[in-house]
PDB file of N, CA and C in Angstrom:
ATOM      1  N   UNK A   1      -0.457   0.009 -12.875  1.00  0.00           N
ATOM      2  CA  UNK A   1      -0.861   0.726 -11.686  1.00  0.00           C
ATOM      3  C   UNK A   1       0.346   1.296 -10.945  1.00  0.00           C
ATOM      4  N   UNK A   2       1.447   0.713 -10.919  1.00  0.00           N
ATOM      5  CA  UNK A   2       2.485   1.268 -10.210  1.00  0.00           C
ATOM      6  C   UNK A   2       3.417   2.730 -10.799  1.00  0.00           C
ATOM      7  N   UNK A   3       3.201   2.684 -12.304  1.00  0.00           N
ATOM      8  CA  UNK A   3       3.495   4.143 -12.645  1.00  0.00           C
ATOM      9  C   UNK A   3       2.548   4.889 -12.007  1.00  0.00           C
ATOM     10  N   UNK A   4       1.409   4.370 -11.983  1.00  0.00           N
ATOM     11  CA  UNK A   4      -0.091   5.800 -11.560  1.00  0.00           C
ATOM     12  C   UNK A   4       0.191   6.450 -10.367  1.00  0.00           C
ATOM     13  N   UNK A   5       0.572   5.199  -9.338  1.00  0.00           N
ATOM     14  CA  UNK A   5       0.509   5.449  -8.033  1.00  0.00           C
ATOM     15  C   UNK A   5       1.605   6.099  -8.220  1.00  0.00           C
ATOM     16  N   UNK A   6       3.081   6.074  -8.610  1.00  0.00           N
ATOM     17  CA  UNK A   6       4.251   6.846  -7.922  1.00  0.00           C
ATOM     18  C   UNK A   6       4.062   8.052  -8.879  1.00  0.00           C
ATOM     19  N   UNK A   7       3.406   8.218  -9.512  1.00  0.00           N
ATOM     20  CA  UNK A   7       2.873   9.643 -10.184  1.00  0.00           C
ATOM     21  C   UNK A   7       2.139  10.622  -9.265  1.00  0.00           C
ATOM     22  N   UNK A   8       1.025   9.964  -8.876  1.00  0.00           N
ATOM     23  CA  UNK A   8       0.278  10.346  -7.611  1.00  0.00           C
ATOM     24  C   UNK A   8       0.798  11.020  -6.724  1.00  0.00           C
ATOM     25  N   UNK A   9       2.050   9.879  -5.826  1.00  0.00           N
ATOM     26  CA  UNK A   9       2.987  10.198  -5.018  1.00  0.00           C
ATOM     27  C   UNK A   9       3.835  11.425  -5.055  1.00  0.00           C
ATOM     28  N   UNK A  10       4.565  11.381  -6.728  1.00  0.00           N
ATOM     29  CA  UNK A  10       5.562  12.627  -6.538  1.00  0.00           C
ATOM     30  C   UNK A  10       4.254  13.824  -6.732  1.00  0.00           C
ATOM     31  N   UNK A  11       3.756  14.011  -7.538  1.00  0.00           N
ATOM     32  CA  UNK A  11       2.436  15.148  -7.017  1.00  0.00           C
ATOM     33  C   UNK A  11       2.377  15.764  -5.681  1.00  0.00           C
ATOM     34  N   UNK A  12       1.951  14.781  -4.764  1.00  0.00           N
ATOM     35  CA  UNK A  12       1.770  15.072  -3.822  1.00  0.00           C
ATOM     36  C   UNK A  12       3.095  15.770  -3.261  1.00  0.00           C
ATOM     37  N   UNK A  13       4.196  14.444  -3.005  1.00  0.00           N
ATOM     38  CA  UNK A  13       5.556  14.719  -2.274  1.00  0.00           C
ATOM     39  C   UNK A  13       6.305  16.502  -2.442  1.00  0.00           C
ATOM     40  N   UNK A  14       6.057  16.327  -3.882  1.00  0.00           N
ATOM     41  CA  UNK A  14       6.712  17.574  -4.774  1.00  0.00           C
ATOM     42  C   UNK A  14       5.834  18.683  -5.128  1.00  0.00           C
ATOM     43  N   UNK A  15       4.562  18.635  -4.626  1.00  0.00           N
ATOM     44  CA  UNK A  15       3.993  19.956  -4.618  1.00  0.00           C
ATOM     45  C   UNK A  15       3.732  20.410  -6.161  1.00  0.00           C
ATOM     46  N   UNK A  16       3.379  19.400  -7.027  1.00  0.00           N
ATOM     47  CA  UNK A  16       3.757  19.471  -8.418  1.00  0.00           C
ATOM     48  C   UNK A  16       2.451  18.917  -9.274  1.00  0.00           C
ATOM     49  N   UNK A  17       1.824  19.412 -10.640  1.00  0.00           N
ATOM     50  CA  UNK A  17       0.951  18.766 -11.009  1.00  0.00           C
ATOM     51  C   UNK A  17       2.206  17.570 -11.629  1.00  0.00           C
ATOM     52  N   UNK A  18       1.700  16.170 -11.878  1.00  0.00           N
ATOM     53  CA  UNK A  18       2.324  15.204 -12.843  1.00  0.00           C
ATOM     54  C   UNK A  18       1.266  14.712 -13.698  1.00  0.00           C
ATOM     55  N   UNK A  19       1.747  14.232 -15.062  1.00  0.00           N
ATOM     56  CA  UNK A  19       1.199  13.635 -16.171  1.00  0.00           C
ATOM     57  C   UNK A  19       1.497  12.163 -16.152  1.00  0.00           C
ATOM     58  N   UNK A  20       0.535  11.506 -16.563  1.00  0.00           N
ATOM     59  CA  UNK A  20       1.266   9.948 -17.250  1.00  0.00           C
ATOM     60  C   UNK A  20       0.483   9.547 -18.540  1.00  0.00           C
ATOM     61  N   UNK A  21       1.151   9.236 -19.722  1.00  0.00           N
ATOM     62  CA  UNK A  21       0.040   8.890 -20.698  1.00  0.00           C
ATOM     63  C   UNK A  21       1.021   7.845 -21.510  1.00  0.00           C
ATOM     64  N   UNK A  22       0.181   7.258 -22.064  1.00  0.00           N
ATOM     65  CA  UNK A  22       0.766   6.072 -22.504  1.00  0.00           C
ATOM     66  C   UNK A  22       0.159   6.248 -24.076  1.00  0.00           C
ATOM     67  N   UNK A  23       0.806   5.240 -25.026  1.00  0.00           N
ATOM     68  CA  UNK A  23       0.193   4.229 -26.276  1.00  0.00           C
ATOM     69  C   UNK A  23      -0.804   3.693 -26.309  1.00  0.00           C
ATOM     70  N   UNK A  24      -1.991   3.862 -26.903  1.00  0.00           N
ATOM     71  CA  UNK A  24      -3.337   2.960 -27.279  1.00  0.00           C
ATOM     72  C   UNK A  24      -3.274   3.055 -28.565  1.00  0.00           C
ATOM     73  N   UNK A  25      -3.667   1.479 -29.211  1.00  0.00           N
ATOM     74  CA  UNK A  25      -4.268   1.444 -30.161  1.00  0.00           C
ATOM     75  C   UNK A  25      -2.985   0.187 -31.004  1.00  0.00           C
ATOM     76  N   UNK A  26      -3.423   0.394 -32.051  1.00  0.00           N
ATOM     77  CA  UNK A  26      -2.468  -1.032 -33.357  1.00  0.00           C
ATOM     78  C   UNK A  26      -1.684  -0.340 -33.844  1.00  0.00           C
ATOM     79  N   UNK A  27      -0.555  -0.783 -33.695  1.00  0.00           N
ATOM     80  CA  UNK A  27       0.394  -0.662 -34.363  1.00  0.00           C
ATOM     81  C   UNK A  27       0.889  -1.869 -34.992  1.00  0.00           C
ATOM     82  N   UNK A  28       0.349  -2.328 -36.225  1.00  0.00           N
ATOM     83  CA  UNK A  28       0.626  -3.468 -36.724  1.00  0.00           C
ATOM     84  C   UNK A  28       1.910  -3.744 -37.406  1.00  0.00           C
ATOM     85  N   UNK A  29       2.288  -2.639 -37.762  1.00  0.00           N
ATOM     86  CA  UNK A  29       3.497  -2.390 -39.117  1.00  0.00           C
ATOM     87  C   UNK A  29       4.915  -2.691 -38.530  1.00  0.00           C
ATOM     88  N   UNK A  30       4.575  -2.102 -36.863  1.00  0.00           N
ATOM     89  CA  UNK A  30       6.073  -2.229 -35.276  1.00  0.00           C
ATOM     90  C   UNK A  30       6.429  -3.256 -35.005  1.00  0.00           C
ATOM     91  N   UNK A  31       7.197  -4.045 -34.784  1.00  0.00           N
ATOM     92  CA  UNK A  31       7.856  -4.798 -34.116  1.00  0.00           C
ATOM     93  C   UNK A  31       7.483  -4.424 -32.401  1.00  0.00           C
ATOM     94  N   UNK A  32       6.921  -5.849 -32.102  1.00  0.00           N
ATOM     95  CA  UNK A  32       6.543  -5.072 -30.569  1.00  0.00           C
ATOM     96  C   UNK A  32       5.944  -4.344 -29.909  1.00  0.00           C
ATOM     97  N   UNK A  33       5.041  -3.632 -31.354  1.00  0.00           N
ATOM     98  CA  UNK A  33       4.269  -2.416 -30.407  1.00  0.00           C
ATOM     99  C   UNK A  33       3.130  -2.925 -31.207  1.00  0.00           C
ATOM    100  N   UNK A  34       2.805  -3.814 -31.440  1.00  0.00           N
ATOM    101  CA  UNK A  34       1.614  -3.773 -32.321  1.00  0.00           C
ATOM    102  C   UNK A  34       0.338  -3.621 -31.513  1.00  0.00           C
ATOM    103  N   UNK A  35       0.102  -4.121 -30.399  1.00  0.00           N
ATOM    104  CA  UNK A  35      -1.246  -3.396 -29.861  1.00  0.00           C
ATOM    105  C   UNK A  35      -0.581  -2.744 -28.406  1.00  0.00           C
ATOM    106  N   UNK A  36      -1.282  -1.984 -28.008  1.00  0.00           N
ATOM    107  CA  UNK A  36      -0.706  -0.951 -27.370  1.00  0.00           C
ATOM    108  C   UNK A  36      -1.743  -0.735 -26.491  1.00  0.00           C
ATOM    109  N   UNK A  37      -2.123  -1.010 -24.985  1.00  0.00           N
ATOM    110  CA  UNK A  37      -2.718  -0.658 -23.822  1.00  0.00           C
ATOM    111  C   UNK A  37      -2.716   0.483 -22.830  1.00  0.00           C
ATOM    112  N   UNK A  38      -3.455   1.298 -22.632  1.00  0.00           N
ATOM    113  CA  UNK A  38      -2.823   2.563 -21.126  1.00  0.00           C
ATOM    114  C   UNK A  38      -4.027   3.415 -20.986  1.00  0.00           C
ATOM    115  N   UNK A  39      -4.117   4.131 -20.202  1.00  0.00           N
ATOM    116  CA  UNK A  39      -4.749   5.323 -19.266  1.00  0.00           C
ATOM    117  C   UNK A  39      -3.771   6.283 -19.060  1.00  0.00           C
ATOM    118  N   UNK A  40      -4.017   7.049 -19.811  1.00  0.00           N
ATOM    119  CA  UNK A  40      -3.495   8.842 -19.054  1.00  0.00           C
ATOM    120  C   UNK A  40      -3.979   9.164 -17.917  1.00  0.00           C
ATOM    121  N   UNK A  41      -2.973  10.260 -17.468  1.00  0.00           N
ATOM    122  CA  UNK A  41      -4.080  10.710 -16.384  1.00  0.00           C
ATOM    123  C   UNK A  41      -3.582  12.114 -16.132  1.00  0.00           C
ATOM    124  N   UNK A  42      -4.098  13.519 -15.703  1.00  0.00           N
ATOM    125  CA  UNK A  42      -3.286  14.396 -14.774  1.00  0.00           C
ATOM    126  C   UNK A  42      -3.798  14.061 -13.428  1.00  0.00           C
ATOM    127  N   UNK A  43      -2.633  14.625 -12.334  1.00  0.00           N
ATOM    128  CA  UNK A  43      -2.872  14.074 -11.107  1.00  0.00           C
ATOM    129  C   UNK A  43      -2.525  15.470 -10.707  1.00  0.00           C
ATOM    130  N   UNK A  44      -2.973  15.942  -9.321  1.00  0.00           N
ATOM    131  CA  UNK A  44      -2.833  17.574  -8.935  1.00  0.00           C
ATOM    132  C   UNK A  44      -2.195  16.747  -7.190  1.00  0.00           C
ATOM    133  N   UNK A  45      -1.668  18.176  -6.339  1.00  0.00           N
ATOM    134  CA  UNK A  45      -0.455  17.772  -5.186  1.00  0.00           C
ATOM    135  C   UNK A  45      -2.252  16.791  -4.348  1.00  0.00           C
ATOM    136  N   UNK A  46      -2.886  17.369  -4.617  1.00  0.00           N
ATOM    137  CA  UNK A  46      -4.036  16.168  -3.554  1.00  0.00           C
ATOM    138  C   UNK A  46      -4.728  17.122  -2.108  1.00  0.00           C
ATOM    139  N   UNK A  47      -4.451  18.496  -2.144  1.00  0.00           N
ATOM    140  CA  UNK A  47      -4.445  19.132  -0.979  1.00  0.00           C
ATOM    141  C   UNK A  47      -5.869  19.768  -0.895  1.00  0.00           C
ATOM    142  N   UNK A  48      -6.182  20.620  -0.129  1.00  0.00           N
ATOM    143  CA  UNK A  48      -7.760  21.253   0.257  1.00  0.00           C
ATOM    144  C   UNK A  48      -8.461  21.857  -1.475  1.00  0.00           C
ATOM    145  N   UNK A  49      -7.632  21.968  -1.904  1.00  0.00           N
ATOM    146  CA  UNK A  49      -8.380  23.188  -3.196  1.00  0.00           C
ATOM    147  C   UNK A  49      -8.072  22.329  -4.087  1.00  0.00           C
ATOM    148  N   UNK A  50      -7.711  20.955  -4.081  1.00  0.00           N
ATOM    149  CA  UNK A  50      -7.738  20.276  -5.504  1.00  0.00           C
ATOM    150  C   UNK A  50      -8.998  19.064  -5.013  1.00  0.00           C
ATOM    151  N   UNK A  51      -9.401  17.951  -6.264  1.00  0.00           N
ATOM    152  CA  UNK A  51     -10.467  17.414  -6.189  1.00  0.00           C
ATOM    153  C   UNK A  51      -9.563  16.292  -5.251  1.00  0.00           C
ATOM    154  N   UNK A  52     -10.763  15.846  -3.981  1.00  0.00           N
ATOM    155  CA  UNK A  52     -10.726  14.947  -2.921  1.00  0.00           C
ATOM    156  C   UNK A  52      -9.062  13.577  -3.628  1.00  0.00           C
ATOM    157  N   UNK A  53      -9.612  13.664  -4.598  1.00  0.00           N
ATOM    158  CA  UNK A  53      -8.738  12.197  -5.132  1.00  0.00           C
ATOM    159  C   UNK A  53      -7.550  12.820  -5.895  1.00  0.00           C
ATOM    160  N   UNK A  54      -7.531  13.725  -6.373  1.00  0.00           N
ATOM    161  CA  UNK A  54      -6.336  14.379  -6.937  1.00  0.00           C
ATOM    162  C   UNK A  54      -5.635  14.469  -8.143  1.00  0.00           C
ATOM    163  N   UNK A  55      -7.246  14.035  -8.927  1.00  0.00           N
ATOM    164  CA  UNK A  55      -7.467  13.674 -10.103  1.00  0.00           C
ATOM    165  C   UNK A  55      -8.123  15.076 -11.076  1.00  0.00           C
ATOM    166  N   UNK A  56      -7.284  15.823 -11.851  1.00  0.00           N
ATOM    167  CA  UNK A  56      -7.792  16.579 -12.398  1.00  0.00           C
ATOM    168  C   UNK A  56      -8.474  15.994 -13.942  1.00  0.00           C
ATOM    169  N   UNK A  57      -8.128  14.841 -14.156  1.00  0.00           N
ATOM    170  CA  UNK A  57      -8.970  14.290 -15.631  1.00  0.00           C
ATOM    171  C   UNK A  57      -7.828  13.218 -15.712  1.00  0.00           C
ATOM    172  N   UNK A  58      -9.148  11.825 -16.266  1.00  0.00           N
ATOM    173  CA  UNK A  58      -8.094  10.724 -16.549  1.00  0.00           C
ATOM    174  C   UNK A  58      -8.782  10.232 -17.800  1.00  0.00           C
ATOM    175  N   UNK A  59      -8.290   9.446 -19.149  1.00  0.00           N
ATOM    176  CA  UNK A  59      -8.991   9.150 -20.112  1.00  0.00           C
ATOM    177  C   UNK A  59      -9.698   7.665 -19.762  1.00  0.00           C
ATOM    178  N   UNK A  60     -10.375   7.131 -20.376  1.00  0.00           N
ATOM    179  CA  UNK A  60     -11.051   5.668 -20.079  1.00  0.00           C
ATOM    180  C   UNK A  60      -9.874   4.798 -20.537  1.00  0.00           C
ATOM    181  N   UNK A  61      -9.731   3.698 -20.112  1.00  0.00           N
ATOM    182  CA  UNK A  61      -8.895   2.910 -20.251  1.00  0.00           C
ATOM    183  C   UNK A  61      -8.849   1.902 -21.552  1.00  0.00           C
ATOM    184  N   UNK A  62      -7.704   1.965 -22.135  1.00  0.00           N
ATOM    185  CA  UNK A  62      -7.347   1.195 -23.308  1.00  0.00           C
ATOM    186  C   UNK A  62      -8.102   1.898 -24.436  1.00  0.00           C
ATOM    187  N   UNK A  63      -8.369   3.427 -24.545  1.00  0.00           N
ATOM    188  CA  UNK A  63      -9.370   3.764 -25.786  1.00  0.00           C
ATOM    189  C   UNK A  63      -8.790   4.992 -26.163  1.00  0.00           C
ATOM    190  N   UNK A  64      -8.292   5.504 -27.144  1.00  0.00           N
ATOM    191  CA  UNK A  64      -7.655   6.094 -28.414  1.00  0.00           C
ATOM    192  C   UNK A  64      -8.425   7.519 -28.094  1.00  0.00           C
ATOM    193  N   UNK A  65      -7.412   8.303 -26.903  1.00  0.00           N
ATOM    194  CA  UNK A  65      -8.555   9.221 -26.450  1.00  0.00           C
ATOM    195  C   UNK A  65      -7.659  10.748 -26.128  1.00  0.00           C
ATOM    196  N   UNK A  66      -8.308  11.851 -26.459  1.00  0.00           N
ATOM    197  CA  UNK A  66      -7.199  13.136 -26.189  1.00  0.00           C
ATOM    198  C   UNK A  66      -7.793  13.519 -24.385  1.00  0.00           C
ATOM    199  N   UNK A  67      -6.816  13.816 -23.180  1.00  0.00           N
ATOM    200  CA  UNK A  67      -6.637  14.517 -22.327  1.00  0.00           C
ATOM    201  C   UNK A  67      -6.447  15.825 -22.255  1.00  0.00           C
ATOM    202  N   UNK A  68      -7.497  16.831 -21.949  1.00  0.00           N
ATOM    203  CA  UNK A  68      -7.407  18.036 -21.729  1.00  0.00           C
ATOM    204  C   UNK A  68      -7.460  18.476 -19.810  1.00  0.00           C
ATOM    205  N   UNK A  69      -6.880  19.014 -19.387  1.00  0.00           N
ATOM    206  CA  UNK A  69      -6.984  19.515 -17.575  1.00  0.00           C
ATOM    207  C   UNK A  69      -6.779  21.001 -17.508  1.00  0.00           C
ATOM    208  N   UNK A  70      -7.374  21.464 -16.458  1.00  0.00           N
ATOM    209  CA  UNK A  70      -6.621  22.705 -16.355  1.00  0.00           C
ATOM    210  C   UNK A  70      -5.998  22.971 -15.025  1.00  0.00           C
ATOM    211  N   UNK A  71      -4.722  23.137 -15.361  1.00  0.00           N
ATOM    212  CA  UNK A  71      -3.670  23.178 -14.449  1.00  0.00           C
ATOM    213  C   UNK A  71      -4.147  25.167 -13.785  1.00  0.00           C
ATOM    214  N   UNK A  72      -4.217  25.128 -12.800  1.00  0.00           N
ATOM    215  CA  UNK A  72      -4.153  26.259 -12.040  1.00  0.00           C
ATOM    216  C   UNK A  72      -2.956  26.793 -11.162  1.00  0.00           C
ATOM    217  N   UNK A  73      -1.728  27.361 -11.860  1.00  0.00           N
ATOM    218  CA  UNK A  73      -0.567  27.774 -11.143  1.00  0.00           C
ATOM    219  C   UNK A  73      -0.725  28.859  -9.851  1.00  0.00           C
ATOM    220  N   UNK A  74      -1.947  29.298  -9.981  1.00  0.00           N
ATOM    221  CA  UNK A  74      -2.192  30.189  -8.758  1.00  0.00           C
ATOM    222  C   UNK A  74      -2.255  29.356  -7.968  1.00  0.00           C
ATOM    223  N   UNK A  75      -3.212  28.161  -7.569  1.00  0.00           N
ATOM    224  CA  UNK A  75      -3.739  27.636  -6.829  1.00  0.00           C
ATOM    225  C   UNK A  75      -2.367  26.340  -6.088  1.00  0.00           C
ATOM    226  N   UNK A  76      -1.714  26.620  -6.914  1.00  0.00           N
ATOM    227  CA  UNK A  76      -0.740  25.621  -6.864  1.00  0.00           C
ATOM    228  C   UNK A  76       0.416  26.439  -6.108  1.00  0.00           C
ATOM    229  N   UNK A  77       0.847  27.796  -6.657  1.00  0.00           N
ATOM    230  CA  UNK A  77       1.405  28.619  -5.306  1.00  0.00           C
ATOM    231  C   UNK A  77       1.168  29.055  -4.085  1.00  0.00           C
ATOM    232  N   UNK A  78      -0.725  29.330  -4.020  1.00  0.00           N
ATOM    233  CA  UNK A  78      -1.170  29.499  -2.826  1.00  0.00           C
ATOM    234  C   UNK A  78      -0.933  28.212  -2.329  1.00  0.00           C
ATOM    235  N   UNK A  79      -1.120  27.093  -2.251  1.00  0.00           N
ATOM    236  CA  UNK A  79      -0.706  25.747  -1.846  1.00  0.00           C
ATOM    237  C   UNK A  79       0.125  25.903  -0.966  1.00  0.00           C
ATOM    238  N   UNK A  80       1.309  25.679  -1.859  1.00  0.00           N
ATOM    239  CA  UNK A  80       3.196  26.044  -1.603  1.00  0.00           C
ATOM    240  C   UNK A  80       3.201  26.877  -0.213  1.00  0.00           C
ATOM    241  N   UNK A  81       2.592  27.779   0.066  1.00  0.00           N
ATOM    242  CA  UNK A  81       2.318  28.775   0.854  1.00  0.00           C
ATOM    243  C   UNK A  81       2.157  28.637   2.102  1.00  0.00           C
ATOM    244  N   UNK A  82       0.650  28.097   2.136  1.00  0.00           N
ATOM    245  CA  UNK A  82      -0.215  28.253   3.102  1.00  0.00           C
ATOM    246  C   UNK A  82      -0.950  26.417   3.111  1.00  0.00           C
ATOM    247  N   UNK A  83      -0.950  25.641   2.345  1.00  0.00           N
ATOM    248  CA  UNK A  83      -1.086  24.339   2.158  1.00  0.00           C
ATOM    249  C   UNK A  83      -0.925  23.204   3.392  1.00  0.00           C
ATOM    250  N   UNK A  84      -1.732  22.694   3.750  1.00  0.00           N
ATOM    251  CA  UNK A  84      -1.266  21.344   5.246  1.00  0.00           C
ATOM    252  C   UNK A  84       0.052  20.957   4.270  1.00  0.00           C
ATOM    253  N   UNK A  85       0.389  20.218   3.341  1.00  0.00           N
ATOM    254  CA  UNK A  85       1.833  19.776   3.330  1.00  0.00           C
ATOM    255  C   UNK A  85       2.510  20.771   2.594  1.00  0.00           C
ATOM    256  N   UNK A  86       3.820  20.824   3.398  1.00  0.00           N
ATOM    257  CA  UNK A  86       4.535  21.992   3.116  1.00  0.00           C
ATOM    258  C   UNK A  86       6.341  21.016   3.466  1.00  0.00           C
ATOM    259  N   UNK A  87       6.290  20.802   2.711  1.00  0.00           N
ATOM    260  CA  UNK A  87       8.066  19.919   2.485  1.00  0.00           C
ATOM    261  C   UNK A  87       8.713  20.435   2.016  1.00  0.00           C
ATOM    262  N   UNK A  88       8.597  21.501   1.234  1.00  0.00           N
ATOM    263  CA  UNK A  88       9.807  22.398   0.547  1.00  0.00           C
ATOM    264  C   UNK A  88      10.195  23.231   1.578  1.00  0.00           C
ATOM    265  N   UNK A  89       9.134  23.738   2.522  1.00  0.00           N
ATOM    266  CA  UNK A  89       9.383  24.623   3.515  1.00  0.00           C
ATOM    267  C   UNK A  89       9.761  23.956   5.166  1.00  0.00           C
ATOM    268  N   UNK A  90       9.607  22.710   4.882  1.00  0.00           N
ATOM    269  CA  UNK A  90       9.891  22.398   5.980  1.00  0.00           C
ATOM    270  C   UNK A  90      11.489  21.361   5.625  1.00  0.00           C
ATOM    271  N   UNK A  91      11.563  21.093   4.852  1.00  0.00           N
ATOM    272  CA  UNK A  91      13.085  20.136   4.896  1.00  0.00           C
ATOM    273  C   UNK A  91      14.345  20.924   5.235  1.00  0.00           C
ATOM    274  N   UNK A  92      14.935  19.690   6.023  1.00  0.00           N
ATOM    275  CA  UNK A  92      16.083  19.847   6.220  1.00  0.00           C
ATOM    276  C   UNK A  92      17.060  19.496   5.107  1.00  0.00           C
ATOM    277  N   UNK A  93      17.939  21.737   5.607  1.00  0.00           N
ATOM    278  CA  UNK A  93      18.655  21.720   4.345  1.00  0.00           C
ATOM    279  C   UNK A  93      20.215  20.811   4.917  1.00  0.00           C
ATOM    280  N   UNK A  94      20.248  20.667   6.156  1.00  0.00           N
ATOM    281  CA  UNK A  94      21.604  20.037   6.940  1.00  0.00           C
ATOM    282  C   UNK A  94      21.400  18.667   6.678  1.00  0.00           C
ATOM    283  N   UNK A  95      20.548  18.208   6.237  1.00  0.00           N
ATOM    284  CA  UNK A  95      20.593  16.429   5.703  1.00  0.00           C
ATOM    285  C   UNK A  95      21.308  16.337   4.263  1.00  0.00           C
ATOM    286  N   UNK A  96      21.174  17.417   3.627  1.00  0.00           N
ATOM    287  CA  UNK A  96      21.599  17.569   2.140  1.00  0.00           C
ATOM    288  C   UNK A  96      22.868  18.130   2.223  1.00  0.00           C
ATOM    289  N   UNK A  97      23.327  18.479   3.229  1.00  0.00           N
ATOM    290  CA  UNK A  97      24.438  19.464   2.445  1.00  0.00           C
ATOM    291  C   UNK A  97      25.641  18.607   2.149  1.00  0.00           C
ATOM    292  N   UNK A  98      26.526  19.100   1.138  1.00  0.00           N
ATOM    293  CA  UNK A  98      27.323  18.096   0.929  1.00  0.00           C
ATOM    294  C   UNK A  98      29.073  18.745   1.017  1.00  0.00           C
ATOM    295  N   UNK A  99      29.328  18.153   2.100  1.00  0.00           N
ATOM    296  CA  UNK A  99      30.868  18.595   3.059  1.00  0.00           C
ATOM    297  C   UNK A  99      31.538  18.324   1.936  1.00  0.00           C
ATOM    298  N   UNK A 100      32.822  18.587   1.368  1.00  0.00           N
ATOM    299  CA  UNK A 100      34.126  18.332   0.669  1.00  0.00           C
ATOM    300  C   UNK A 100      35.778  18.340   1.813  1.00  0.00           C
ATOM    301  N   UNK A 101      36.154  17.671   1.676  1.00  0.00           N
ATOM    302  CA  UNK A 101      37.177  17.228   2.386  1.00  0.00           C
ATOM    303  C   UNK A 101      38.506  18.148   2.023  1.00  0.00           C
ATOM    304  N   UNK A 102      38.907  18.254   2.571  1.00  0.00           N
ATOM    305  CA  UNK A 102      40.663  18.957   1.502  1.00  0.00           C
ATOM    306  C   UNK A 102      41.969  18.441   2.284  1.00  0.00           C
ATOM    307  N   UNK A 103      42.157  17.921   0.851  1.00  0.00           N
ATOM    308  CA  UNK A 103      43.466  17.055   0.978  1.00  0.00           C
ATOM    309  C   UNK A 103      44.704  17.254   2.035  1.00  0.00           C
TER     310      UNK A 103
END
């Protein structure tokens, strides 16, 4: 759960669709990987024009399964734009900047 959630998070934070998908299924032949547990998921920034939860498609859990979403880059610039969170447009660039000294 804690990859999901900070997946979620940078989505949102970063104005960004993110992916997470993992290994399902036996791998008997591996050292270590022989059974293999996870949920994919795409996750969208979470804002007015994406679904309430911010979930564009997640597979069922622990089952040997293909993820298809459709990412909408329009919808994702109008966002950027005109969007309630707007952090690219609102950060401070004077917290970042980085002074050099001379000798």
């Amino acid at each position: 759960m804690r990859v999901r959630y900070c997946a979620q998070a940078r989505a949102v934070e970063n104005q960004i669709y993110t992916v997470i998908s993992g290994t399902v299924g036996n791998l008997p032949q591996t050292e270590n990987m022989d059974i293999q547990y996870a949920q994919s998921a795409i996750f969208a920034p979470s804002d007015f024009e994406y679904a309430r939860d911010g979930i564009v498609g997640e597979t069922n859990p622990n089952l040997e399964m293909v993820l298809i979403g459709d990412v909408d880059l329009e919808i994702l610039r109008r966002q950027r734009q005109n969007g309630t969170v707007k952090q690219l447009k609102d950060r401070r660039h004077d917290v970042y900047r980085v002074e050099y000294k001379k000798d």
